[in-house]
PDB file of N, CA and C in Angstrom:
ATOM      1  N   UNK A   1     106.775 -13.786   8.630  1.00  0.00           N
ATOM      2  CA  UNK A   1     107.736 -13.527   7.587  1.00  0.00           C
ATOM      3  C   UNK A   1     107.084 -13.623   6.221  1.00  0.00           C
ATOM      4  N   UNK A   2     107.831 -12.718   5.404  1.00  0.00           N
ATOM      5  CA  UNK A   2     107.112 -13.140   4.005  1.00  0.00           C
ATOM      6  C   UNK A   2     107.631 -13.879   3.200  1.00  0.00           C
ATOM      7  N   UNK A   3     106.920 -14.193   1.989  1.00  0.00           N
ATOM      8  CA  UNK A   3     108.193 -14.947   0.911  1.00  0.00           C
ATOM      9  C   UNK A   3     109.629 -14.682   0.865  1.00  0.00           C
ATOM     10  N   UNK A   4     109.666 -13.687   0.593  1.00  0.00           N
ATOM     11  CA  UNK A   4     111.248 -13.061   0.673  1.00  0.00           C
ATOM     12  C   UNK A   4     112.165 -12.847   1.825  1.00  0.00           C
ATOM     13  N   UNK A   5     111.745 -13.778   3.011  1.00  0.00           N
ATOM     14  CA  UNK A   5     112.261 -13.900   3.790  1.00  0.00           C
ATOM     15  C   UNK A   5     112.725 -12.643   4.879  1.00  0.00           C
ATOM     16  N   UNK A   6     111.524 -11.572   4.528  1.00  0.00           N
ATOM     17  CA  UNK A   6     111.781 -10.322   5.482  1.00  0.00           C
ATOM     18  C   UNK A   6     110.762 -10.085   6.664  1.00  0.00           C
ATOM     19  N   UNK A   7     111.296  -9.752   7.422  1.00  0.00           N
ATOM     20  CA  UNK A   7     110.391  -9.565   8.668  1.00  0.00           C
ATOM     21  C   UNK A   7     109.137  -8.721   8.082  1.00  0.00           C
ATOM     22  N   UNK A   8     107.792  -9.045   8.796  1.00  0.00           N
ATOM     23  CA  UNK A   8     106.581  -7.764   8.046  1.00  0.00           C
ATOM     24  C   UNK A   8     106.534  -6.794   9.146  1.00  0.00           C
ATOM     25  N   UNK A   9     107.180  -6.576  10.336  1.00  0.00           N
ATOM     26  CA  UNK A   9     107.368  -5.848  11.345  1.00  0.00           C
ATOM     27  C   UNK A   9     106.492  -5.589  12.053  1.00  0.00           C
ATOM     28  N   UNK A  10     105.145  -7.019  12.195  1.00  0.00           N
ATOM     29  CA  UNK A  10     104.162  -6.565  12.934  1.00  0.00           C
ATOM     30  C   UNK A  10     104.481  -6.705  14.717  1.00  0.00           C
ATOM     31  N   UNK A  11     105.725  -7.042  14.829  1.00  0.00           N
ATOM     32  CA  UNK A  11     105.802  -7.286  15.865  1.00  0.00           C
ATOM     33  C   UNK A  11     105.522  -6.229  17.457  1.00  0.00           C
ATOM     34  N   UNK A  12     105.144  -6.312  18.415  1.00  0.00           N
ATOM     35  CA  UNK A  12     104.336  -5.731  19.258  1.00  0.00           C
ATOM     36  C   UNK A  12     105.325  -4.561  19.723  1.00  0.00           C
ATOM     37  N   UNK A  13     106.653  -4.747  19.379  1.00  0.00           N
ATOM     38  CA  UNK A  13     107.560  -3.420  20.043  1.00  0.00           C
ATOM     39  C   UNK A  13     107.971  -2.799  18.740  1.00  0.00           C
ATOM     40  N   UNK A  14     107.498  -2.711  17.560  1.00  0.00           N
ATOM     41  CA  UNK A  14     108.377  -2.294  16.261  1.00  0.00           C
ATOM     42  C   UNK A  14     107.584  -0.372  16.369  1.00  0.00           C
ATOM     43  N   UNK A  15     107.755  -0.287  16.365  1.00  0.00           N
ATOM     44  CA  UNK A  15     107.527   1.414  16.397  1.00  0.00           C
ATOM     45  C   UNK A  15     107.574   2.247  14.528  1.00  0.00           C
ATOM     46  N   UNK A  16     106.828   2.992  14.233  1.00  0.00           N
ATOM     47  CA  UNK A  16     106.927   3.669  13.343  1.00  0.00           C
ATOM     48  C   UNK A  16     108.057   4.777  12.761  1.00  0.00           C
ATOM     49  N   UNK A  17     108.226   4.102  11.576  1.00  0.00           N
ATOM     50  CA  UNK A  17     110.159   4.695  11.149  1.00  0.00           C
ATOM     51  C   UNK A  17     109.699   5.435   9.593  1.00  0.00           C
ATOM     52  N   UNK A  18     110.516   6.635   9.675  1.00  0.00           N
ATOM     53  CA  UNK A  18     110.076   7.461   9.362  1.00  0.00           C
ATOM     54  C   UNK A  18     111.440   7.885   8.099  1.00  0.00           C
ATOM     55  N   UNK A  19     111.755   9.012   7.444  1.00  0.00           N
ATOM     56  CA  UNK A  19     112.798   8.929   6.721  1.00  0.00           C
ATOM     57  C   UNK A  19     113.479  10.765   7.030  1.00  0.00           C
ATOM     58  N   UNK A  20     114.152  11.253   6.838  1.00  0.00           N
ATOM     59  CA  UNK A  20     114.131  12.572   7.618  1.00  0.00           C
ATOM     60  C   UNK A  20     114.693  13.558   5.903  1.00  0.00           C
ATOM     61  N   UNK A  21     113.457  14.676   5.831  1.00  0.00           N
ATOM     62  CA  UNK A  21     114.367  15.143   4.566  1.00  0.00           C
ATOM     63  C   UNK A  21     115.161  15.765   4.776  1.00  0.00           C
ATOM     64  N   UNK A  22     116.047  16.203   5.612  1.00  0.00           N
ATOM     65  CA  UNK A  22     117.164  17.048   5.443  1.00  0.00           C
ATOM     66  C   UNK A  22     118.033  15.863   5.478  1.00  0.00           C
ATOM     67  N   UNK A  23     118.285  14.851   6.115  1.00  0.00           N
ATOM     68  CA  UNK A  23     119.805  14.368   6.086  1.00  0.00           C
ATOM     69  C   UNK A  23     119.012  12.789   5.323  1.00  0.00           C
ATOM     70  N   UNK A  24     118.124  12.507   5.304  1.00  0.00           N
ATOM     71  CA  UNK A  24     117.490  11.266   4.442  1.00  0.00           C
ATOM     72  C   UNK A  24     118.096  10.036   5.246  1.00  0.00           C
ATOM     73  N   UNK A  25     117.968  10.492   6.063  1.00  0.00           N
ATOM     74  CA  UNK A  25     118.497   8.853   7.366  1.00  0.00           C
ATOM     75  C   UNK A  25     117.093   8.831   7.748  1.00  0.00           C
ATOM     76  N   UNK A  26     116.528   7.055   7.671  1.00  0.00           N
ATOM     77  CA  UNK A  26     115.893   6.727   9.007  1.00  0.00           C
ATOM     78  C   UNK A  26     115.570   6.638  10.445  1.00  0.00           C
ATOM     79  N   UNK A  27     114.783   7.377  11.264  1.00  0.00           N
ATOM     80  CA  UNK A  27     114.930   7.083  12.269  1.00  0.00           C
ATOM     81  C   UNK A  27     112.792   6.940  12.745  1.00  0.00           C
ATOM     82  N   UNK A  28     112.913   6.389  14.359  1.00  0.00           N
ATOM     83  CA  UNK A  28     111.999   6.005  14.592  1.00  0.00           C
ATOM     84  C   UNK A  28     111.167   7.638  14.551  1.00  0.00           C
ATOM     85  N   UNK A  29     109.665   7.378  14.213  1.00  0.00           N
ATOM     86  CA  UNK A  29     108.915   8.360  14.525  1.00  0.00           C
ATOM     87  C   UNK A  29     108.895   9.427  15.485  1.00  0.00           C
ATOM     88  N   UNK A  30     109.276   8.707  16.753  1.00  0.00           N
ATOM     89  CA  UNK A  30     109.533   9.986  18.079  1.00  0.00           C
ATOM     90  C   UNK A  30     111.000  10.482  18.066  1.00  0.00           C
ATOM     91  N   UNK A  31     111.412  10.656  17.098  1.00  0.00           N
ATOM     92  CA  UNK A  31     112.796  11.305  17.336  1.00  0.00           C
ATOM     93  C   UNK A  31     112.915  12.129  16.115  1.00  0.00           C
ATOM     94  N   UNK A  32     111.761  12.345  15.748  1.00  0.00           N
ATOM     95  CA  UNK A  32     111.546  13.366  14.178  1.00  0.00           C
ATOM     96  C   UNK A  32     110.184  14.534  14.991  1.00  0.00           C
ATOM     97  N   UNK A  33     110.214  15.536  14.018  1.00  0.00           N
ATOM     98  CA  UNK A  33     109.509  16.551  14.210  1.00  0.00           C
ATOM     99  C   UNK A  33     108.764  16.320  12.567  1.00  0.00           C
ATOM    100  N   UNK A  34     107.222  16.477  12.992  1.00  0.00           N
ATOM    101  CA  UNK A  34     106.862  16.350  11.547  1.00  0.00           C
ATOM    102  C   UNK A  34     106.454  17.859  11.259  1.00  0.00           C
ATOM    103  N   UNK A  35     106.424  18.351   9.909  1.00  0.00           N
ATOM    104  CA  UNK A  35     105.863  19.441   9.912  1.00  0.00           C
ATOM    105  C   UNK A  35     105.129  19.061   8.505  1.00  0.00           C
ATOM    106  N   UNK A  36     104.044  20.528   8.135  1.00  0.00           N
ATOM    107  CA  UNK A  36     102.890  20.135   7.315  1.00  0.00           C
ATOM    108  C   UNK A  36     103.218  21.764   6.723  1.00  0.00           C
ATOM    109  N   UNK A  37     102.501  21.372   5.247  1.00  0.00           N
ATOM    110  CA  UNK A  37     102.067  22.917   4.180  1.00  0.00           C
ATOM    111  C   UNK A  37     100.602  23.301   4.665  1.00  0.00           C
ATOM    112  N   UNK A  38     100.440  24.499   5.851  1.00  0.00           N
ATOM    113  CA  UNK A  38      99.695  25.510   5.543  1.00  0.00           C
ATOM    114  C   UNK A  38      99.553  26.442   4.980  1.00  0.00           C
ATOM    115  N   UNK A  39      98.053  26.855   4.541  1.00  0.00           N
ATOM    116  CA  UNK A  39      98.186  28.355   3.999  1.00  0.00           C
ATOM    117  C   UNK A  39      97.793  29.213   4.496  1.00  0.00           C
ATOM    118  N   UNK A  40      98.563  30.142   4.599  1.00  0.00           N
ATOM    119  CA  UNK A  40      99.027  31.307   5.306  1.00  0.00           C
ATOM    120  C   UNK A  40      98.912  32.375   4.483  1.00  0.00           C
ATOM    121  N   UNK A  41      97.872  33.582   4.413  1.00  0.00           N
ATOM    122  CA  UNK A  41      98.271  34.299   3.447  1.00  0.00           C
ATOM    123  C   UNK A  41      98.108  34.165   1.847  1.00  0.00           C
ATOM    124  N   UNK A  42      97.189  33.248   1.497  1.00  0.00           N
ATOM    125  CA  UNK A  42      97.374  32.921   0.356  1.00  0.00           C
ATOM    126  C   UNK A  42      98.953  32.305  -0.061  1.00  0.00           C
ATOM    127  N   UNK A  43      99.065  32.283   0.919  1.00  0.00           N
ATOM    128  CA  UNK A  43     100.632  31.084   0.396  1.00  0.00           C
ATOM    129  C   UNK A  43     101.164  29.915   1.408  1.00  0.00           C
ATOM    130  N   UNK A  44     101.434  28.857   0.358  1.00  0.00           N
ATOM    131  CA  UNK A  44     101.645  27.765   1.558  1.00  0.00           C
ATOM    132  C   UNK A  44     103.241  27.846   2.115  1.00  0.00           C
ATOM    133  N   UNK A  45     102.969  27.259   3.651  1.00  0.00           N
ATOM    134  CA  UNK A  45     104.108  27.289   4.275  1.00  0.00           C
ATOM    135  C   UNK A  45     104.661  26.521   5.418  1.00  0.00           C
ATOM    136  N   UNK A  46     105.422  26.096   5.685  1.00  0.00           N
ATOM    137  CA  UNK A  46     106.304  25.027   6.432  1.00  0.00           C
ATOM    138  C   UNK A  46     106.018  25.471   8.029  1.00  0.00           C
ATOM    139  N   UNK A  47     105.367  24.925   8.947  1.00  0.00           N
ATOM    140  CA  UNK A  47     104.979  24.981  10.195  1.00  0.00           C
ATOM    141  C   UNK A  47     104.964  23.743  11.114  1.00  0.00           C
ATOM    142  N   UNK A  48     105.653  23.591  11.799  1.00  0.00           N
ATOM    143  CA  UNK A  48     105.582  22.142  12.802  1.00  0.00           C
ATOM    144  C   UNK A  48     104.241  22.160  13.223  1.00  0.00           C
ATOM    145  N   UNK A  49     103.785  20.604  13.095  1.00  0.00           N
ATOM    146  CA  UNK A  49     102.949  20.256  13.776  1.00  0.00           C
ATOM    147  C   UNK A  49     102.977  19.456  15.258  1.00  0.00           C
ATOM    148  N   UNK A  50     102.737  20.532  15.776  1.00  0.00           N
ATOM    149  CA  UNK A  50     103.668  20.055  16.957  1.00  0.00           C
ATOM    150  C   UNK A  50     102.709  18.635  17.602  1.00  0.00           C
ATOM    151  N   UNK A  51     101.568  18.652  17.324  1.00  0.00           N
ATOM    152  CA  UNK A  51     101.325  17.706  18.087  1.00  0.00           C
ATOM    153  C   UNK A  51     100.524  16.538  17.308  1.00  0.00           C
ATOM    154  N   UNK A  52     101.325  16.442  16.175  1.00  0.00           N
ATOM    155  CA  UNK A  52     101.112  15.147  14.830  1.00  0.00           C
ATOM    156  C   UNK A  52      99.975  14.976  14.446  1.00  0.00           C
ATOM    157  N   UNK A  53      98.875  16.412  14.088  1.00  0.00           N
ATOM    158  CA  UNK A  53      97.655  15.837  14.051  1.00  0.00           C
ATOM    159  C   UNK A  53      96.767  17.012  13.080  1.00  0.00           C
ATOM    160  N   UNK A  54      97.983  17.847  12.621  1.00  0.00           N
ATOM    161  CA  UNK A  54      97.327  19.038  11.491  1.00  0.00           C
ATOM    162  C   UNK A  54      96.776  17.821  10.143  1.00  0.00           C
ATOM    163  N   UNK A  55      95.967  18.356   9.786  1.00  0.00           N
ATOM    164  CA  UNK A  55      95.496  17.661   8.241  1.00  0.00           C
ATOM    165  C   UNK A  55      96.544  17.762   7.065  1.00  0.00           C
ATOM    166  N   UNK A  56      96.508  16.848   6.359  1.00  0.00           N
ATOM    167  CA  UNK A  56      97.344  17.085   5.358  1.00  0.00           C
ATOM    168  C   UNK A  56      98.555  16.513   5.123  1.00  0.00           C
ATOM    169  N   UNK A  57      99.128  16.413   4.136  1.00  0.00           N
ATOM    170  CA  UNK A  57     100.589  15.380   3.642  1.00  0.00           C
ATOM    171  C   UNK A  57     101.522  16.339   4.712  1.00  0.00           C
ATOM    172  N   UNK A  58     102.383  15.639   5.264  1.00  0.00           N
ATOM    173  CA  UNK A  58     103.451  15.863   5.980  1.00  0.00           C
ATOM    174  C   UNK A  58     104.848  15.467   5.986  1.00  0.00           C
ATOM    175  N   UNK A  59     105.690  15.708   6.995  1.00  0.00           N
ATOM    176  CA  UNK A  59     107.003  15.939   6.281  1.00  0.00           C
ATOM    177  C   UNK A  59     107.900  15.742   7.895  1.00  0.00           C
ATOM    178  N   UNK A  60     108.991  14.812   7.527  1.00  0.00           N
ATOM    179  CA  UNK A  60     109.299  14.506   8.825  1.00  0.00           C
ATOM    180  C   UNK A  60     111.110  14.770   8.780  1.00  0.00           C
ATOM    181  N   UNK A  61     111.379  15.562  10.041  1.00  0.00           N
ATOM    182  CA  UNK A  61     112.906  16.318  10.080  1.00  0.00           C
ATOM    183  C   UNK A  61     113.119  15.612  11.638  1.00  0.00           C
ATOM    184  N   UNK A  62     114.791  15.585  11.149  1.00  0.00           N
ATOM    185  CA  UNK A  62     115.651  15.812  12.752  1.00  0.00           C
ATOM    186  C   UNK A  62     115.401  17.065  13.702  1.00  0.00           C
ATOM    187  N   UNK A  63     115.031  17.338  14.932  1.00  0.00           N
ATOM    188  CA  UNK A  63     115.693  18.573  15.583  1.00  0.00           C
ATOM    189  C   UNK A  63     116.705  18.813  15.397  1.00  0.00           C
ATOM    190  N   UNK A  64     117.465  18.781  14.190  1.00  0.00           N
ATOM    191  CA  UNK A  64     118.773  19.823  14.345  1.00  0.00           C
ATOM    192  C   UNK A  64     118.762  20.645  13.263  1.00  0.00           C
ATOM    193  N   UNK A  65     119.741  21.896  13.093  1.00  0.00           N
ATOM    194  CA  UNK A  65     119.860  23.036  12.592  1.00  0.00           C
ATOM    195  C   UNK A  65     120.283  22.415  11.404  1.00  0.00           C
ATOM    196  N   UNK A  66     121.420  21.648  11.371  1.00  0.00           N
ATOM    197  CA  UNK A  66     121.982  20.974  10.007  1.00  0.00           C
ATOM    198  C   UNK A  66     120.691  20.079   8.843  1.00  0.00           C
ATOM    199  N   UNK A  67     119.820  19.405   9.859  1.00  0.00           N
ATOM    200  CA  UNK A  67     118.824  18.744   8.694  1.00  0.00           C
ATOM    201  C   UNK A  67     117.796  19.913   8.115  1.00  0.00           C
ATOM    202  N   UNK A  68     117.569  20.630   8.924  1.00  0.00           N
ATOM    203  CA  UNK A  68     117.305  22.150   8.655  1.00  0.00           C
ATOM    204  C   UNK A  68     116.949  22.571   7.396  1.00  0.00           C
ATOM    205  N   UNK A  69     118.989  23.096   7.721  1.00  0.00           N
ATOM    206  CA  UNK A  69     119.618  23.767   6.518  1.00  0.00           C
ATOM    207  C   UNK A  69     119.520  22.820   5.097  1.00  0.00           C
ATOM    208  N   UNK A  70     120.145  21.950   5.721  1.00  0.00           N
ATOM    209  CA  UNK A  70     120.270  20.948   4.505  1.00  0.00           C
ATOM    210  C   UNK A  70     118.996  20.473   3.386  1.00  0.00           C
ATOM    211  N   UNK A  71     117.270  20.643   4.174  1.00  0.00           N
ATOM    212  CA  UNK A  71     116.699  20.489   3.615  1.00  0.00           C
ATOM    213  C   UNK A  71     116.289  21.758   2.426  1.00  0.00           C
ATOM    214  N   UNK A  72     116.204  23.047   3.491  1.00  0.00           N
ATOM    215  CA  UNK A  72     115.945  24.091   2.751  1.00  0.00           C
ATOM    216  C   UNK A  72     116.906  24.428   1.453  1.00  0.00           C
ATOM    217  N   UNK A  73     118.208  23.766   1.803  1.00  0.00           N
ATOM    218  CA  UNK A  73     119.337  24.111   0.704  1.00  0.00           C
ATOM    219  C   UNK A  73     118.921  23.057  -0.652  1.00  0.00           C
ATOM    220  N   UNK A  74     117.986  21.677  -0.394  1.00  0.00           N
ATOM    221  CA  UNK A  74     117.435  20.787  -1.357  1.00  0.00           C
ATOM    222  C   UNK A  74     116.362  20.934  -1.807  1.00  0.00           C
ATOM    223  N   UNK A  75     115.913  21.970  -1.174  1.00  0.00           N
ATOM    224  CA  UNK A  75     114.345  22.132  -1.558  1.00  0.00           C
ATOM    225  C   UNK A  75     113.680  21.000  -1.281  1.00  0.00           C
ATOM    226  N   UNK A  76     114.173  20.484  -0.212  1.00  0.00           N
ATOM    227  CA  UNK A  76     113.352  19.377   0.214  1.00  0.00           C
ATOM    228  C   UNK A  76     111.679  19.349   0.862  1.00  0.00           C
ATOM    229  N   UNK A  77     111.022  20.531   1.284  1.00  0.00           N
ATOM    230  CA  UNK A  77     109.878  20.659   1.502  1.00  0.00           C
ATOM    231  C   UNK A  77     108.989  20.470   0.217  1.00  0.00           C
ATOM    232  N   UNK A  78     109.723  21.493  -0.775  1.00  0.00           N
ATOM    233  CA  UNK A  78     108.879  21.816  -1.767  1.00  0.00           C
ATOM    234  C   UNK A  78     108.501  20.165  -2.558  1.00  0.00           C
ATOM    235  N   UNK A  79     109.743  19.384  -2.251  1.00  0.00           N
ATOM    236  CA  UNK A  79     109.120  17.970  -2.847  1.00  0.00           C
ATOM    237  C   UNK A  79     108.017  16.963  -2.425  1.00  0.00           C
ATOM    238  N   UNK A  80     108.587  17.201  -1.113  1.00  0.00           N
ATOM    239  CA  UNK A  80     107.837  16.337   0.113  1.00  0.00           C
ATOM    240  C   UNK A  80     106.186  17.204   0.151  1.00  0.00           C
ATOM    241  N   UNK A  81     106.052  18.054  -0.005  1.00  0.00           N
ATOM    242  CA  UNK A  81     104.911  18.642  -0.213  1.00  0.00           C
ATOM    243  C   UNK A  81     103.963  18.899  -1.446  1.00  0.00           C
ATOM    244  N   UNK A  82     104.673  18.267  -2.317  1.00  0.00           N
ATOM    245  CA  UNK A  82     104.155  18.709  -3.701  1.00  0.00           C
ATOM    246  C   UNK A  82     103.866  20.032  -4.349  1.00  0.00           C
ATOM    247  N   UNK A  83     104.538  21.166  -4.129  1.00  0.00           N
ATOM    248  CA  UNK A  83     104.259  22.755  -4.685  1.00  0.00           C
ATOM    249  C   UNK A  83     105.579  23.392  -3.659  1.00  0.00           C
ATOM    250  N   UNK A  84     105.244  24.544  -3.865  1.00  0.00           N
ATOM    251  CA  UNK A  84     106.296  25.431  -4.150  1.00  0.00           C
ATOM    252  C   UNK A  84     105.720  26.176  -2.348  1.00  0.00           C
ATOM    253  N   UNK A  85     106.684  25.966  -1.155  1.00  0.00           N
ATOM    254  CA  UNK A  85     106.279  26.528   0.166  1.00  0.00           C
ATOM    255  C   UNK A  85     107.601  27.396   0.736  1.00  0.00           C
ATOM    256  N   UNK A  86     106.522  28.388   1.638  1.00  0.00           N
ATOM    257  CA  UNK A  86     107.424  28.881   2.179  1.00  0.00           C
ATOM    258  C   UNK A  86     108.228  28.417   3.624  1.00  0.00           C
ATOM    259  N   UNK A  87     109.665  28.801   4.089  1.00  0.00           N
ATOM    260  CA  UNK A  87     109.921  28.226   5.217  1.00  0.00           C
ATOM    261  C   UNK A  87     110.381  29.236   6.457  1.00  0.00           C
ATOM    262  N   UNK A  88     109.943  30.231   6.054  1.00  0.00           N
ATOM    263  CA  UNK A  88     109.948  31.843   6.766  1.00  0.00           C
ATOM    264  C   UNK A  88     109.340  31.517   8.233  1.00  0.00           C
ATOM    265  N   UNK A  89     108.266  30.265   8.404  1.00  0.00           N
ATOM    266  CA  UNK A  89     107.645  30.229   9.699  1.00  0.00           C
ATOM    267  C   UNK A  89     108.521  28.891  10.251  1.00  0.00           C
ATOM    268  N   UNK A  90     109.184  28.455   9.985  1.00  0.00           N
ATOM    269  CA  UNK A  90     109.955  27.888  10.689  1.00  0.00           C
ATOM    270  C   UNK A  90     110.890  28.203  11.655  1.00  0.00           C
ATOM    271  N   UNK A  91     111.504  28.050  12.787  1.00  0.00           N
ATOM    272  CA  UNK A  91     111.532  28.593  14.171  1.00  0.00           C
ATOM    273  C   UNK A  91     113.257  28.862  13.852  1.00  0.00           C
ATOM    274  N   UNK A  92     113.628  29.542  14.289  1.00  0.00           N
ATOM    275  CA  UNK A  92     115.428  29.978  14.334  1.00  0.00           C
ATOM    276  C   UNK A  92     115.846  30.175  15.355  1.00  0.00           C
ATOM    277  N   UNK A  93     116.946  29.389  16.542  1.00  0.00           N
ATOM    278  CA  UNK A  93     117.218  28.688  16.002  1.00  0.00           C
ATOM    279  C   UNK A  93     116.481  27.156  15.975  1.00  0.00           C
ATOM    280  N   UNK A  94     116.844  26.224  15.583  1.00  0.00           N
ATOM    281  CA  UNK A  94     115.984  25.280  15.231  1.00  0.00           C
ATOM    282  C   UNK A  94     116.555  23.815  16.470  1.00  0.00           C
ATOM    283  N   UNK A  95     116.099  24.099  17.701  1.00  0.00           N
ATOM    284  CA  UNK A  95     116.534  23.342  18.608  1.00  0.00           C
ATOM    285  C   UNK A  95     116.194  21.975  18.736  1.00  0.00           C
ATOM    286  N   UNK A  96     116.759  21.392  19.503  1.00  0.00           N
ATOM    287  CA  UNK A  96     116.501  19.908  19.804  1.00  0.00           C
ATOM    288  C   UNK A  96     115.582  19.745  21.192  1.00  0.00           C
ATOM    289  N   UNK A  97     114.494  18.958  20.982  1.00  0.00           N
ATOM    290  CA  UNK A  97     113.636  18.925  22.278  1.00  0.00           C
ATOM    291  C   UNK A  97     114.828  18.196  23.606  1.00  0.00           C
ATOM    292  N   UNK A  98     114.292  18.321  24.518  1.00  0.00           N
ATOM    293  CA  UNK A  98     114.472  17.914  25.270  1.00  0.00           C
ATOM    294  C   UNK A  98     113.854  16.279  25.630  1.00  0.00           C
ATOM    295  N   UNK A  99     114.807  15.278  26.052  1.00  0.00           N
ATOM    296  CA  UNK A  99     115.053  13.980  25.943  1.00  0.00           C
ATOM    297  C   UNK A  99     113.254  13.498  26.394  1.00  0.00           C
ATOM    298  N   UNK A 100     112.347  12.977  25.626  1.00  0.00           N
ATOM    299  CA  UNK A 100     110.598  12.903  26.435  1.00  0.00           C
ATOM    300  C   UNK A 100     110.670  11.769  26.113  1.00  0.00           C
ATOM    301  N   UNK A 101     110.296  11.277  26.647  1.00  0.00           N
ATOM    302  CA  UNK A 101     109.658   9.462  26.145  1.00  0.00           C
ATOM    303  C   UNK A 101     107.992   9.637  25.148  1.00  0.00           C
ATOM    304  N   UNK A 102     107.518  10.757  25.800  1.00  0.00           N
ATOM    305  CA  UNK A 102     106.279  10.825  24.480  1.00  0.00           C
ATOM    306  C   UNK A 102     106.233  11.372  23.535  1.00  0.00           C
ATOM    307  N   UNK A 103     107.883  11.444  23.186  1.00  0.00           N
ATOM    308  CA  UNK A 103     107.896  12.509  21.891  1.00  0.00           C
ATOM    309  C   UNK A 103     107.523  13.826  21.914  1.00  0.00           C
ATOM    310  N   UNK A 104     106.886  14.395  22.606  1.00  0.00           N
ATOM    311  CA  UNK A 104     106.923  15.914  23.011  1.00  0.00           C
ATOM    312  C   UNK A 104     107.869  17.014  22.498  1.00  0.00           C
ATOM    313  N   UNK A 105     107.364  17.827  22.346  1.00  0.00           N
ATOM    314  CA  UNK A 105     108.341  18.953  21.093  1.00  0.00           C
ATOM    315  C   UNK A 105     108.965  19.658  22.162  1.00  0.00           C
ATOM    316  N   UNK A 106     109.043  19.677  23.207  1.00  0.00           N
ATOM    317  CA  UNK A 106     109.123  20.782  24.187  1.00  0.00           C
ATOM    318  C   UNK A 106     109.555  21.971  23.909  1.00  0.00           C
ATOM    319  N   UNK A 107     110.994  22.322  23.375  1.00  0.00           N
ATOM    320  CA  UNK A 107     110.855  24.292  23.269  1.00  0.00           C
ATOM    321  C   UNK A 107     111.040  24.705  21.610  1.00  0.00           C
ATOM    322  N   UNK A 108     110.483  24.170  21.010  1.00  0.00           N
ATOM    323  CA  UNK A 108     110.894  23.774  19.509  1.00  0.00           C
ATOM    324  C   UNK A 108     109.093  25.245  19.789  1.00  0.00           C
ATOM    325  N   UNK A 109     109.288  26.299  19.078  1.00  0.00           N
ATOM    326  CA  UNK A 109     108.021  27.190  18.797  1.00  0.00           C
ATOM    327  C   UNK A 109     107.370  26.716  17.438  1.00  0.00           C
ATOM    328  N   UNK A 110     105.789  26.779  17.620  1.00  0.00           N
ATOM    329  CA  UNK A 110     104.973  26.486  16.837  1.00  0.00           C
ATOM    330  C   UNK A 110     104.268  27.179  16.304  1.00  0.00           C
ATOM    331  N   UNK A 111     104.109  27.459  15.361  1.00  0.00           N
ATOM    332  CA  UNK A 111     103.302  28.832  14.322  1.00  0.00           C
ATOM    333  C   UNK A 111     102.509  29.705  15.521  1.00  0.00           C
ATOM    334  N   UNK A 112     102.930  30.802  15.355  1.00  0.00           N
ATOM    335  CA  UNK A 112     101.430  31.823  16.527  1.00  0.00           C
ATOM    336  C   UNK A 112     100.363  32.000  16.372  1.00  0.00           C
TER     337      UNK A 112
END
């Protein structure tokens, strides 16, 4: 514990928690999809990383259509990324994996 009387969460089952920009709720790391700014074209753009390990500042969403929308409607990439991206390569519709214990993206499509 620290001074302030808060847990430091090193504890052996605490899992990595994450913040989601479309709906800005917390949740644990495996229940978010992170995605990252590539460039594509001379322009950067919003692409899941499907398997948490592209280079670069990243950006962590719900599988659902609503945190989605909601981010693109906040311009929430463009913050979380620092510049101005596109979200044209992001998958439509924007599904929910299927229930994995390893976090696995399963039918969620990933840049071609």
């Amino acid at each position: 514990m620290t001074h302030s009387g808060r847990s430091t969460g090193s504890t052996a089952d605490s899992r990595p928690v994450r913040t989601c920009v479309g709906c800005r709720k917390r949740a644990d790391q495996s229940h978010l999809v992170r995605v990252v700014a590539q460039e594509i074209d001379g322009n950067f753009a919003v692409v899941i990383d499907e398997h948490r390990r592209l280079s670069g500042r990243g950006a962590w969403l719900h599988p659902d259509p609503a945190c989605m929308e909601t981010a693109i409607k906040r311009k929430a990439f463009n913050r979380a990324f620092r510049r101005a991206v596109e979200t044209k390569f992001l998958p439509s519709p924007f599904r929910a994996p299927p229930e994995a214990s390893d976090g696995a993206l399963g039918n969620i499509p990933s840049l071609p």
